[in-house]
Protein backbone atom coordinates (compact mmCIF):
# COMPACT_ATOMS: atom_id res chain seq x y z
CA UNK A 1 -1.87 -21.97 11.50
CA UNK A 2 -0.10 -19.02 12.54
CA UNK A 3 1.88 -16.59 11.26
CA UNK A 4 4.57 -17.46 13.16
CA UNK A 5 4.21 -21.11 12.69
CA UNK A 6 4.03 -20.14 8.98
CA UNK A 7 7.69 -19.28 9.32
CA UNK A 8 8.85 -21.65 12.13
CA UNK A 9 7.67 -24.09 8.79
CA UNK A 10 9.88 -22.74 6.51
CA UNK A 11 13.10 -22.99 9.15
CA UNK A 12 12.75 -18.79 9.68
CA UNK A 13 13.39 -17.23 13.06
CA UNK A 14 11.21 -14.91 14.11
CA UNK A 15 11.91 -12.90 17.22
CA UNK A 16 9.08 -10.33 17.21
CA UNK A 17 6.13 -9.45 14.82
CA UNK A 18 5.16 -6.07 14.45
CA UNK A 19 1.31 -5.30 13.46
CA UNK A 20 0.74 -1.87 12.41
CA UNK A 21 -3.18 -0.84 13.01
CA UNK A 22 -5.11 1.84 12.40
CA UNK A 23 -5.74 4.79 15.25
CA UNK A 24 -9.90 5.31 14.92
CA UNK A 25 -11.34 7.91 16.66
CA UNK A 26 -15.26 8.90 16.88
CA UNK A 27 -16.49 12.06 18.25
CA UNK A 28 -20.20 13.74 18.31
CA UNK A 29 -19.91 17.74 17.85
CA UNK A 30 -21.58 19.30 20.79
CA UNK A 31 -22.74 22.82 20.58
CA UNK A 32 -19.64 24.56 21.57
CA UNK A 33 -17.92 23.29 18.09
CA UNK A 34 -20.84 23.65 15.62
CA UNK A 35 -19.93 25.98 13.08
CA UNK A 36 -16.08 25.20 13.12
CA UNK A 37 -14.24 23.65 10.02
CA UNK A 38 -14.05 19.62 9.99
CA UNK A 39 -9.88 19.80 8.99
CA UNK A 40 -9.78 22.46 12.33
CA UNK A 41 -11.93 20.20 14.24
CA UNK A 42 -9.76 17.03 13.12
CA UNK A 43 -6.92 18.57 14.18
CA UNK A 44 -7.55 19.94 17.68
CA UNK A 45 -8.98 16.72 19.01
CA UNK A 46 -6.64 13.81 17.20
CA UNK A 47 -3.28 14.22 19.33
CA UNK A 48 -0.40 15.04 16.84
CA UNK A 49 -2.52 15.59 13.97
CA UNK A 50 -1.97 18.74 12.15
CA UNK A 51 -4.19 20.77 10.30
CA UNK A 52 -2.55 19.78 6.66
CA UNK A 53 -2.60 15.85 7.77
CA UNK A 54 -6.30 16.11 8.48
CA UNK A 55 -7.01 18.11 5.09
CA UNK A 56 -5.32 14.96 3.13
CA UNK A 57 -7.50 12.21 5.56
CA UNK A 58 -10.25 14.41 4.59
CA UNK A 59 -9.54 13.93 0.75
CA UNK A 60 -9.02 10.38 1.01
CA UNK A 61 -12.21 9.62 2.57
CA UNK A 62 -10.35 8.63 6.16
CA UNK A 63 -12.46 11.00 8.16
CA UNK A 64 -16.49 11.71 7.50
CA UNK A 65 -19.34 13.31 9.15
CA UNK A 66 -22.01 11.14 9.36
CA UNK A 67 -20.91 8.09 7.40
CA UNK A 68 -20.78 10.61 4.77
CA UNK A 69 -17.15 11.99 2.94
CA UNK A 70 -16.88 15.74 3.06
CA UNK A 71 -14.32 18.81 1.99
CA UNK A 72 -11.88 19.79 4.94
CA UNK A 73 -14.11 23.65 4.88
CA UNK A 74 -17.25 21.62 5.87
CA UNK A 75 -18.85 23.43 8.85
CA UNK A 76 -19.69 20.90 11.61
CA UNK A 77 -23.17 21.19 13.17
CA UNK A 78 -24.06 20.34 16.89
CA UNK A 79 -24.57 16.24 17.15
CA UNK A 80 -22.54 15.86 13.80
CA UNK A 81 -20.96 12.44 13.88
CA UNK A 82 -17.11 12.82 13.26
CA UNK A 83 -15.17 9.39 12.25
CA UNK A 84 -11.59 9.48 12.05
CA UNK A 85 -9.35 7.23 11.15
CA UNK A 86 -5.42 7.65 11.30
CA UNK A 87 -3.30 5.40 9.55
CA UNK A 88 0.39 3.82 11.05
């Protein structure tokens, strides 16, 4: 059943559901950005993602370097793995 038979069941109008998803984002660090800091990195290549933002993902584990969670002054190496994940 779905959701919004769920509520057509219970005599609720619905007129639109709203499903807020996460914004992922997975980038391999080629040579010309080795050596830069992950929160700088984060920040120049997620649109509208400041420098601050990134340092908190950072700190709550929503962006890693190779599956692995790392401070924001990490220095990225060339073929680093970058995840990032941005909530809604």
């Amino acid at each position: 059943m779905s959701i919004k038979q769920l509520f057509l069941c219970k005599n609720l109008r619905i007129n639109s559901i709203i499903i807020l998803m996460n914004k992922e984002y997975k980038f391999i660090v080629s040579p010309e950005n080795a050596g830069i800091r992950l929160d700088v990195f984060a920040s120049s290549h997620v649109e509208d993602l400041t420098r601050n933002q990134a340092k908190k993902l950072i700190d709550d584990g929503m962006i890693t370097v190779n599956g692995v969670i790392v401070k924001a002054h990490y220095l990225l190496h060339n073929k680093d793995i970058v995840k990032v994940t941005v909530p809604p």
